[in-house]
Protein backbone atom coordinates (compact mmCIF):
# COMPACT_ATOMS: atom_id res chain seq x y z
CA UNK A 1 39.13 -24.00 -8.57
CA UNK A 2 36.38 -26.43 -7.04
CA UNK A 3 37.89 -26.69 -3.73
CA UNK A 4 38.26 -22.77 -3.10
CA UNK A 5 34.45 -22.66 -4.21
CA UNK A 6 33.66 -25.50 -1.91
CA UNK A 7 35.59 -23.44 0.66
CA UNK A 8 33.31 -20.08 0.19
CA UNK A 9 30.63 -18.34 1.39
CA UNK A 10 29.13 -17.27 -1.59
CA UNK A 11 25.95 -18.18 -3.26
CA UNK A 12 25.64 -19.09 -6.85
CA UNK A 13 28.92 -19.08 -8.01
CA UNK A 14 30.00 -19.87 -11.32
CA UNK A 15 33.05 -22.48 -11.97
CA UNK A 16 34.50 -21.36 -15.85
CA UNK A 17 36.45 -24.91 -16.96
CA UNK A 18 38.12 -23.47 -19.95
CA UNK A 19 39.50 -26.29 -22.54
CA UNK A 20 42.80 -25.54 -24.12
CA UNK A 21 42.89 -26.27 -27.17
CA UNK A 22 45.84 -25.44 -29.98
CA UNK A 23 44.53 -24.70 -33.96
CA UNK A 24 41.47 -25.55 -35.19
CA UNK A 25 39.59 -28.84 -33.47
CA UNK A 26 36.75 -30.51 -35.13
CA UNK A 27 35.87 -32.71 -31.59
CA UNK A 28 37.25 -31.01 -28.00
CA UNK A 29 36.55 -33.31 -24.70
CA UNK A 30 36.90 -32.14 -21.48
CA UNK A 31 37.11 -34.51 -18.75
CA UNK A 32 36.05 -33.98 -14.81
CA UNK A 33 36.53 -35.29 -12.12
CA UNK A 34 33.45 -37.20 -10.67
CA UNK A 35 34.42 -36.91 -6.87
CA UNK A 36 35.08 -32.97 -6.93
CA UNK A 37 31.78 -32.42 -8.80
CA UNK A 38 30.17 -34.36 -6.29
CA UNK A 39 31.38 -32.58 -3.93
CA UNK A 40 30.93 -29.41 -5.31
CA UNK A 41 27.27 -30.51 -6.01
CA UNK A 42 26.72 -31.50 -2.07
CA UNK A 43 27.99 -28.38 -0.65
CA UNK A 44 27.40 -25.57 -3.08
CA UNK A 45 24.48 -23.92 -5.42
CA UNK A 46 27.23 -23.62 -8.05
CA UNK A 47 26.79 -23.70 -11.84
CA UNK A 48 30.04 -25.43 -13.89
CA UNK A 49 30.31 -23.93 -17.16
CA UNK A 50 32.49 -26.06 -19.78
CA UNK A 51 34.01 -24.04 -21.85
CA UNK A 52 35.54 -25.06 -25.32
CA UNK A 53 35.97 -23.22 -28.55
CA UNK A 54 33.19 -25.41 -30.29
CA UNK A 55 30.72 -24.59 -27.51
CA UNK A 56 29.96 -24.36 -23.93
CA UNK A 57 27.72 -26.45 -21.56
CA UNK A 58 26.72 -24.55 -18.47
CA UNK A 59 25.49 -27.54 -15.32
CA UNK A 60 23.00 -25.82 -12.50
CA UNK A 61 23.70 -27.09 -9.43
CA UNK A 62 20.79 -29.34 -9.85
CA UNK A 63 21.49 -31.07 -13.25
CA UNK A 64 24.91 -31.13 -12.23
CA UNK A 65 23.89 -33.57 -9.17
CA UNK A 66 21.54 -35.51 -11.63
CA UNK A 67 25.00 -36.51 -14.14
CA UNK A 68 26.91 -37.18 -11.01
CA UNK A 69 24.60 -39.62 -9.68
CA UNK A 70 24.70 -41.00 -13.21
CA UNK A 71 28.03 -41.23 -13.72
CA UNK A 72 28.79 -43.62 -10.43
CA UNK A 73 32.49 -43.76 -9.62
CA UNK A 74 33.07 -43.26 -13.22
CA UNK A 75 34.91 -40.22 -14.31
CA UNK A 76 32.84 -37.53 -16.30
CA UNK A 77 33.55 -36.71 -19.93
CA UNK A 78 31.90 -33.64 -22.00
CA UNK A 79 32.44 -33.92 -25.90
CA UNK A 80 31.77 -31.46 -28.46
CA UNK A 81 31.72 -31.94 -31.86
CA UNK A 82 31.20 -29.81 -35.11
CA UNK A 83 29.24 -31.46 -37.63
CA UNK A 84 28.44 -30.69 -40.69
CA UNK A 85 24.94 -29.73 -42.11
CA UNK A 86 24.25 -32.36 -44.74
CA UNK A 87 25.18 -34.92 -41.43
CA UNK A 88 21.43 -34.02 -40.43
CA UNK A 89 19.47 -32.27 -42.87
CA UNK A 90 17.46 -35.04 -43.87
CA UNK A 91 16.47 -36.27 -39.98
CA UNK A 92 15.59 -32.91 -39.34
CA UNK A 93 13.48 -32.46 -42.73
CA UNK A 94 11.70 -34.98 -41.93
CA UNK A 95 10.27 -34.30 -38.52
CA UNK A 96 9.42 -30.82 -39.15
CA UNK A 97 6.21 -30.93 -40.39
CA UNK A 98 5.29 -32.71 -36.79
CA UNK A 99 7.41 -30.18 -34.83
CA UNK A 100 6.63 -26.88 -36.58
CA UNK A 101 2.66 -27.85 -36.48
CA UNK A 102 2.13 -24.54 -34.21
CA UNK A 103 4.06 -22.11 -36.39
CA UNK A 104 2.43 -19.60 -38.18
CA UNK A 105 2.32 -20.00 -41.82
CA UNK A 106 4.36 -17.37 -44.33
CA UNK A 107 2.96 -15.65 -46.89
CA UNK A 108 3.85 -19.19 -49.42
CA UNK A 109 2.35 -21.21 -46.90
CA UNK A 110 5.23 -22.90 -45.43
CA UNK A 111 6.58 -23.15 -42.04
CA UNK A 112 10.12 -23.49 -42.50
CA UNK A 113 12.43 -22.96 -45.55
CA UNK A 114 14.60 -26.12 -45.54
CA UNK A 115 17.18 -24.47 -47.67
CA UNK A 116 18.19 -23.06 -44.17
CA UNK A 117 19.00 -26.34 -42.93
CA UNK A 118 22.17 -26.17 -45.49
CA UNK A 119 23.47 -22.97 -43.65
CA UNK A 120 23.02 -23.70 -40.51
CA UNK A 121 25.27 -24.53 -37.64
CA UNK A 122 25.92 -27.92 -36.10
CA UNK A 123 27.18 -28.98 -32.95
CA UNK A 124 26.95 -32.53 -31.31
CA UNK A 125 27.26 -32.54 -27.71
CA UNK A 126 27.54 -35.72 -25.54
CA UNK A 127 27.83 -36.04 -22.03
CA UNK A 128 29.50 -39.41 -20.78
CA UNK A 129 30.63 -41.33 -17.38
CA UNK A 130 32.82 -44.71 -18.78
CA UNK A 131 30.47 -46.61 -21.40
CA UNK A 132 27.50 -44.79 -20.49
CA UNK A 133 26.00 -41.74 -22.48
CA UNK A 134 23.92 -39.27 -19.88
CA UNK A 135 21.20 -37.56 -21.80
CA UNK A 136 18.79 -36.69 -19.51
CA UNK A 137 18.61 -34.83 -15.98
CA UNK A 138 15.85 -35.78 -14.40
CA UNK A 139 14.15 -33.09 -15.81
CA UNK A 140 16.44 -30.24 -15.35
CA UNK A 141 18.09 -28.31 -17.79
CA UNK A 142 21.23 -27.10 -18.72
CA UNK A 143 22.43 -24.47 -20.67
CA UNK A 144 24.63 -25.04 -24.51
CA UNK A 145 25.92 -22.00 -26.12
CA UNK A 146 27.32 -22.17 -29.68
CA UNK A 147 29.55 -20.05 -31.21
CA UNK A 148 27.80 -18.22 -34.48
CA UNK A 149 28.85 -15.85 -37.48
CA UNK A 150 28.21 -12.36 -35.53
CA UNK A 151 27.28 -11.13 -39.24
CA UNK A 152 24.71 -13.68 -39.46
CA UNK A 153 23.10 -13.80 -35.96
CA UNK A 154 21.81 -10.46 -34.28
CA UNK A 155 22.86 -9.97 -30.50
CA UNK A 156 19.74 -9.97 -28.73
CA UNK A 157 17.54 -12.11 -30.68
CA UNK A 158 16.09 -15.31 -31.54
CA UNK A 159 16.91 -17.90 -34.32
CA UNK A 160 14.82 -21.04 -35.16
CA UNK A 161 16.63 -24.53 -33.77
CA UNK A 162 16.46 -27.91 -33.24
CA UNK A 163 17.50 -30.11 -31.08
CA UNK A 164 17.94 -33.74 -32.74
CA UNK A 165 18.26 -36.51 -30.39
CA UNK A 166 19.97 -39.86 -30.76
CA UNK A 167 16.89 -41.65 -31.29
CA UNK A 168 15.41 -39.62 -34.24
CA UNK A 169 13.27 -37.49 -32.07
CA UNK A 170 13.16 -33.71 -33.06
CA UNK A 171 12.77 -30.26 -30.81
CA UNK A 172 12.18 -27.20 -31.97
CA UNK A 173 13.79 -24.31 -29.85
CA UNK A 174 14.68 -20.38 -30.37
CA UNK A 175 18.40 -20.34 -30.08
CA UNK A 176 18.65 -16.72 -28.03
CA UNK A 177 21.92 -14.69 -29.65
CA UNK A 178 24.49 -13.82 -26.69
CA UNK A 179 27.91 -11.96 -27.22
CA UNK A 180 28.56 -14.23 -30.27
CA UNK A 181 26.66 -17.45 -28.80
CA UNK A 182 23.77 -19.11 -29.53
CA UNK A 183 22.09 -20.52 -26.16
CA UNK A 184 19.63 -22.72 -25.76
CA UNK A 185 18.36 -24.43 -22.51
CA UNK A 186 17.52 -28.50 -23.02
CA UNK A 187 16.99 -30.96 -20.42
CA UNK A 188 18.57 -33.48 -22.72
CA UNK A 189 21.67 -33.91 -24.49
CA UNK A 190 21.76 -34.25 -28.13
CA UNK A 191 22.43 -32.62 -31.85
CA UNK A 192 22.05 -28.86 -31.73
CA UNK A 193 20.99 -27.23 -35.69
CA UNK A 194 20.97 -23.17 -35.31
CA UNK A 195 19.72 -21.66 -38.52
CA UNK A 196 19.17 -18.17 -39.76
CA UNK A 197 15.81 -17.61 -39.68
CA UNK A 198 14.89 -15.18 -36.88
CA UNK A 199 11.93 -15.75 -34.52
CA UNK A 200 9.77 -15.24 -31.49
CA UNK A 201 10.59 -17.33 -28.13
CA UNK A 202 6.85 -18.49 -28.67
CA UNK A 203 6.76 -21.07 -31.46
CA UNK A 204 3.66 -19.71 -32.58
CA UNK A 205 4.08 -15.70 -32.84
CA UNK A 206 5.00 -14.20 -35.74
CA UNK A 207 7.15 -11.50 -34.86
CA UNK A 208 6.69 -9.83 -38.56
CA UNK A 209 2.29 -10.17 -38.44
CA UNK A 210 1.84 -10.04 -34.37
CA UNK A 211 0.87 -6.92 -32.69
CA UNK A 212 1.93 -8.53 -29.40
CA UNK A 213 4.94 -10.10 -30.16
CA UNK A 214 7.53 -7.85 -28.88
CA UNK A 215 5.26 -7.69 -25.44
CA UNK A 216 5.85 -11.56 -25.20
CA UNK A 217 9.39 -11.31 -26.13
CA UNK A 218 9.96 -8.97 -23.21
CA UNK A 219 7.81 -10.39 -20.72
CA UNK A 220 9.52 -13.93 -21.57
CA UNK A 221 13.03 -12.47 -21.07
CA UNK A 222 11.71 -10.50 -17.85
CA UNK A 223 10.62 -14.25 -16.71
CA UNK A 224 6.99 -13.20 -15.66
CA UNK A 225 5.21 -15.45 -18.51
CA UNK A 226 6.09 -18.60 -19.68
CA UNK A 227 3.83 -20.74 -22.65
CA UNK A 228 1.30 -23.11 -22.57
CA UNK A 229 3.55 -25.90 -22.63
CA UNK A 230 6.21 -26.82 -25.71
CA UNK A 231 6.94 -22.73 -25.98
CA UNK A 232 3.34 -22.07 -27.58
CA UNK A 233 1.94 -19.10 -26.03
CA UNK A 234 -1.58 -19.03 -27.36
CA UNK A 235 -1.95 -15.86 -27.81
CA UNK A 236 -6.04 -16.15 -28.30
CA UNK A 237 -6.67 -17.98 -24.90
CA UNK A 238 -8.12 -16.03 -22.01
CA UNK A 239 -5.85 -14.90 -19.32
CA UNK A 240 -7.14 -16.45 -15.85
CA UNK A 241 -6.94 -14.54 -12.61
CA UNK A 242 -4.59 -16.96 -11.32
CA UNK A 243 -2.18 -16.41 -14.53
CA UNK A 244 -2.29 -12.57 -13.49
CA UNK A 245 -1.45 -13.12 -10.24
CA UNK A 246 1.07 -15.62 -11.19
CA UNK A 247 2.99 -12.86 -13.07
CA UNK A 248 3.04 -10.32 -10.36
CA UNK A 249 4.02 -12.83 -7.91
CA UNK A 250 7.43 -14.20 -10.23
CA UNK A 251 7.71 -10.02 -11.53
CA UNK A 252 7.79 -9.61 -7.35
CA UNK A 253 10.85 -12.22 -6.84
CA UNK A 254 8.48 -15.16 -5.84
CA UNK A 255 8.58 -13.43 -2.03
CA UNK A 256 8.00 -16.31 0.89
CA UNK A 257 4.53 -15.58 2.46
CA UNK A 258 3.16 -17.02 6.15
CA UNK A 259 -0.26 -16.30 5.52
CA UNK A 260 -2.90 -18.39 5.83
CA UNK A 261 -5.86 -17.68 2.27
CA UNK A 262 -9.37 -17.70 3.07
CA UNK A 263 -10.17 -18.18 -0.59
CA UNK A 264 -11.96 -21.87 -0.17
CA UNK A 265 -11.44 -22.74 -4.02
CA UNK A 266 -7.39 -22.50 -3.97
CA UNK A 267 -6.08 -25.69 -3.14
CA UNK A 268 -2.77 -25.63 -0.97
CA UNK A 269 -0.94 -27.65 -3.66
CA UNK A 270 -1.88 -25.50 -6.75
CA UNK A 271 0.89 -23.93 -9.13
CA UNK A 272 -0.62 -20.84 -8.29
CA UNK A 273 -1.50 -20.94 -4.39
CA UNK A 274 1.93 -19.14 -2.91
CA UNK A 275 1.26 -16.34 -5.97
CA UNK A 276 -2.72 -15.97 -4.53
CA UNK A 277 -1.40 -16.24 -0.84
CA UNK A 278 0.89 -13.40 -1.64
CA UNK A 279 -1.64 -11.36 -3.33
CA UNK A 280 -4.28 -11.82 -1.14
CA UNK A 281 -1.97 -10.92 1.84
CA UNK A 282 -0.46 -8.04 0.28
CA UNK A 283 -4.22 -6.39 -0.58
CA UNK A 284 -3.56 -6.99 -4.35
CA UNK A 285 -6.59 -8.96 -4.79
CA UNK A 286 -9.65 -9.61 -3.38
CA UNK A 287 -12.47 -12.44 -4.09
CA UNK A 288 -16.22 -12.87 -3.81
CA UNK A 289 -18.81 -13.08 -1.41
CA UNK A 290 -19.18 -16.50 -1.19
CA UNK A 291 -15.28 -16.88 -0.59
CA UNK A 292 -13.95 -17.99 -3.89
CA UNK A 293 -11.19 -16.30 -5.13
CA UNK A 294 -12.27 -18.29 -8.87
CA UNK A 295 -8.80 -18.92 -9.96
CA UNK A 296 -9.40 -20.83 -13.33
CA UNK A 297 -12.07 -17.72 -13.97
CA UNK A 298 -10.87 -15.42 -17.03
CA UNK A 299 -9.92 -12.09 -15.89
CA UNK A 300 -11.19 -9.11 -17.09
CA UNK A 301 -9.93 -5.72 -18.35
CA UNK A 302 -11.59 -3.94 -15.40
CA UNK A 303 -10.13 -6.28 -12.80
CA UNK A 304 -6.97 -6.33 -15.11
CA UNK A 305 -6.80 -2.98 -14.10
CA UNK A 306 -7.85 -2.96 -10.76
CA UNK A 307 -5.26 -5.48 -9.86
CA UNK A 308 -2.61 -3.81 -11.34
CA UNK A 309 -3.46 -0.26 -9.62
CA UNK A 310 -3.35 -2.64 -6.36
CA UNK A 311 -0.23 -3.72 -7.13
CA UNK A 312 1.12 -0.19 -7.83
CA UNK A 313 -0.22 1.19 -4.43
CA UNK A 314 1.61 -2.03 -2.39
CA UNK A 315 5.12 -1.03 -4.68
CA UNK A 316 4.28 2.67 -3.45
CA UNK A 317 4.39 3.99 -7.09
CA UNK A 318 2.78 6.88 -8.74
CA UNK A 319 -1.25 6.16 -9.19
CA UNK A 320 -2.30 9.86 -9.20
CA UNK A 321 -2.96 10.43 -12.99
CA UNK A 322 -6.61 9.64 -14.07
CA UNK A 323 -8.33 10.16 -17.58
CA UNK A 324 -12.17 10.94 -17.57
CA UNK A 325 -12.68 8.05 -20.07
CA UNK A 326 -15.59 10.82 -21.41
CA UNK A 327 -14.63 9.61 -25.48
CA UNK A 328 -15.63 6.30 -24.72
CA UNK A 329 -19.36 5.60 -25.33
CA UNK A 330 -19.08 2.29 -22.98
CA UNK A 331 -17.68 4.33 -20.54
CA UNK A 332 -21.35 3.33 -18.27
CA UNK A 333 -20.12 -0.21 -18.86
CA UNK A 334 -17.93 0.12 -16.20
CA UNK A 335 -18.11 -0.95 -12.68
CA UNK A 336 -18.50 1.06 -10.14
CA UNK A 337 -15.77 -0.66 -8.14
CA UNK A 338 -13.54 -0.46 -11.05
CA UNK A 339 -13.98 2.92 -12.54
CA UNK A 340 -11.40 4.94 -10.53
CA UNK A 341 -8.70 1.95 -11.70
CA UNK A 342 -9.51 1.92 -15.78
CA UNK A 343 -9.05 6.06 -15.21
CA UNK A 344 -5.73 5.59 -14.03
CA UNK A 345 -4.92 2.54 -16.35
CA UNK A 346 -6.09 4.63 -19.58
CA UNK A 347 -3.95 7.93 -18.08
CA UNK A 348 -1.23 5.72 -18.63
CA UNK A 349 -1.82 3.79 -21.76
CA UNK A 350 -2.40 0.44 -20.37
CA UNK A 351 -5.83 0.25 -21.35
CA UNK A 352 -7.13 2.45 -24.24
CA UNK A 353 -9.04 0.23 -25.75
CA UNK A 354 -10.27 -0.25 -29.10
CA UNK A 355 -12.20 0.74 -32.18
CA UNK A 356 -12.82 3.52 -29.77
CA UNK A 357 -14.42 1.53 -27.06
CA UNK A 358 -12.91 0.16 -23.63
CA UNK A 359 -14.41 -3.32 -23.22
CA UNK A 360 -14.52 -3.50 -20.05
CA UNK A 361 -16.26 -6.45 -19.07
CA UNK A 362 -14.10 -8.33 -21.97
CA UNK A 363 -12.27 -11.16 -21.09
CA UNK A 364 -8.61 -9.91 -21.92
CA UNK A 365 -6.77 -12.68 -23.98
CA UNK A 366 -3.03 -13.68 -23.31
CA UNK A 367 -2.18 -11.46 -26.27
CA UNK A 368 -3.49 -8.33 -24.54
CA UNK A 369 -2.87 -9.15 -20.96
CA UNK A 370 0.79 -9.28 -21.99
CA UNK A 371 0.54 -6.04 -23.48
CA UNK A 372 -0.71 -4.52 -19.99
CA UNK A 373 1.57 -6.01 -18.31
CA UNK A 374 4.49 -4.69 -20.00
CA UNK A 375 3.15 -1.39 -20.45
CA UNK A 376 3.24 -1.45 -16.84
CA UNK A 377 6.63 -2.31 -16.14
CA UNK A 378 7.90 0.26 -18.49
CA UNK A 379 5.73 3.16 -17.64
CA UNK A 380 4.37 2.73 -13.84
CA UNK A 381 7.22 4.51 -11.75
C-alpha cells in the first residue's frame, strides 16, 4: 500500500492500516515499518490512519515525519488499550478544578459532574520505536478517534474530554462525535477519558445559556475562528480589525498574494500580514490617512459592515438589498462612509442591532462578530 502511494501523483492521500483482530481484544498493537514510513514521509503529503477496533490514530504527513525521526532505525509500534474508568477517575478528579477554571458554572455551581467520570470511555494510546515511548510531535498533532455507544454520543456534536498524560498532567478537550467515533486532535500521546456531558468546542461557552454559541460552533467547524489560546474563545473581548480580516482571509482558502502593503504599522512577520496583504490588495479594506492600517485597533459594527459588503462585491455576490434604517433613532450615528454598508447589512440581518438601536460606533465583541460572520456565510449569495 505505501509503495503504490509513494508511486502516485496524488496529493493528500490517505493510507487506511487496518488491524485484524479475531473476538474481543482488550490491547491491539500494530506495528510499522520505520523505513517505508520514512519514505512515505519524504516523498508524499500523506496521512497514515491506524486503524484498530479499540481506536484509530490518524499521522499528518508532518507528525508522521516527527515519530520517524524519533523512532531511529527502530521499528514503529502503535498500542491501544481499553481501560477501565476507575483506572483514572481519581487523576482526573483531581486536576479538574485547575483545567475546567474557564468553564462556565451550572446552575449548582459546579463545573463538571464527576459522577461522569464513572461512565465514561477509556482508551490508552502509546506510540513506541524499541524502548522508547514518542509522545510528542514537535508540536503537531494527530488525530485519535474512539469508538462510542451511538445511543450515548450524538453524531455531530461535542462531549467534554480529557486527555491524561503519563506524568499526571491533565487536558481538557471536546471529543467531536463522527460516524460512531469520538475524535480528538492532541499533539501528544496519552490517556484519552470521553464522557457524556455535551459541550461547546470553546471551553468557556455554554451552549444551553449562550446566545452565540451555535455561531462559534459553526464558525469553528468552518475553520475561520479559532480561540484565544487553550480553546477559550472569550466571547466578551473586542474583535480587532486584523481578527476580521484574518477570518475572511482562512474563509477565502488562505489565497497566495504578491503584493507589496503600504500599511506602515503591519509588520512583514505578523500572524496576520498575508490576511491584510490579501485584503488590502483585493479592495476589502482600506486604512487611514496617516497610513496605518491599526491592526490591534477593535473593529467596529460600521466597518464590520463595510468590510464585509467589500468582501461581497470582490466574491461578486448579491449587495443590492438596502433597509432605510428609518426605526433606528441612532440612525445619524452613522458614518457617512458607512451608511450605504449598515443598509445592506441590516437588509440582510447581519446587523439589526439592539434594544432597538444599531450601535454603530460600538466596538463589536467576539461574541457578535461571530454572529455576523456566520450570518454572512449562510445568507450572502
Amino acid at each position: 500500500i505505501i509503495e503504490n502511494v509513494i508511486k502516485s501523483d496524488e496529493e493528500n492521500q490517505l493510507v487506511e492500516i487496518k488491524a485484524e483482530v479475531k473476538g474481543d481484544a482488550n490491547e491491539v498493537s500494530v506495528g510499522l515499518p520505520t523505513a517505508s514510513l520514512s519514505k512515505l514521509a519524504e516523498k508524499t503529503e500523506a496521512t497514515v490512519d491506524v486503524q484498530t477496533p479499540n481506536g484509530n490514530v490518524a499521522m499528518p504527513s508532518e507528525a508522521l515525519k516527527e515519530i520517524v525521526n524519533q523512532a531511529g532505525k527502530e521499528n514503529i509500534e502503535v498500542k491501544i488499550q481499553n481501560k477501565a474508568p476507575e483506572d483514572v477517575k481519581q487523576s482526573v478528579a483531581a486536576k479538574l478544578a485547575e483545567v475546567l477554571k474557564d468553564a462556565p458554572a451550572k446552575a449548582d455551581g459546579t463545573k463538571f459532574d464527576e459522577k461522569l467520570l464513572d461512565k465514561a470511555t477509556v482508551v490508552d494510546i502509546k506510540i513506541s520505536a524499541g524502548n522508547k515511548n514518542i509522545t510528542g510531535f514537535n508540536g503537531n498533532s494527530i488525530t485519535v478517534s474512539v469508538p462510542v455507544d451511538a445511543k450515548k454520543y450524538e453524531n455531530g456534536k461535542y462531549y467534554r474530554s480529557f486527555i491524561l498524560s503519563s506524568d499526571g498532567s491533565l487536558e481538557a478537550k471536546a471529543a467531536h462525535i463522527t460516524g460512531g467515533n469520538a475524535e480528538v486532535e492532541t499533539s501528544h500521546l496519552s490517556t484519552f477519558v470521553i464522557t457524556e456531558e455535551e459541550v461547546s468546542p470553546f471551553i468557556d461557552i455554554d451552549i444551553v445559556n449562550d446566545w452565540f454559541a451555535e455561531s462559534a460552533t459553526k464558525a469553528f467547524e468552518k475553520k475561520i475562528i479559532n480561540g484565544v489560546g487553550g480553546n477559550v474563545f472569550d466571547s466578551k473581548s473586542t474583535f480587532t480589525r486584523a481578527m476580521i480580516v484574518q477570518v475572511l482571509y482562512n474563509l477565502e482558502g488562505k489565497p497566495a498574494t504578491e503584493y507589496e502593503m503600504t500599511f506602515n504599522d503591519v509588520a512583514e512577520d505578523a500572524w496576520y500580514a498575508d490576511a491584510v496583504r490579501w485584503a488590502q490588495s483585493t479592495g476589502i479594506v482600506g486604512g487611514y490617512p496617516d497610513g496605518r492600517f491599526d491592526p490591534n485597533g477593535a473593529v467596529t459594527r460600521e466597518q464590520t459592515a463595510l468590510i464585509l459588503m467589500n468582501y461581497a462585491k470582490y466574491k461578486k455576490l448579491d449587495v443590492t438589498k438596502r433597509n432605510e434604517l428609518n426605526e433606528y433613532p441612532d440612525m445619524s450615528k452613522i458614518s457617512s462612509w458607512a451608511l450605504d454598508a449598515v443598509k445592506w447589512a441590516n437588509a440582510l440581518k447581519l446587523i439589526i442591532g439592539s434594544d432597538n438601536k444599531l450601535n454603530p460606533t460600538g466596538d463589536a465583541t467576539r461574541a457578535e462578530a461571530v454572529t455576523i460572520l456566520v450570518k454572512f456565510i449562510e445568507n450572502v449569495k
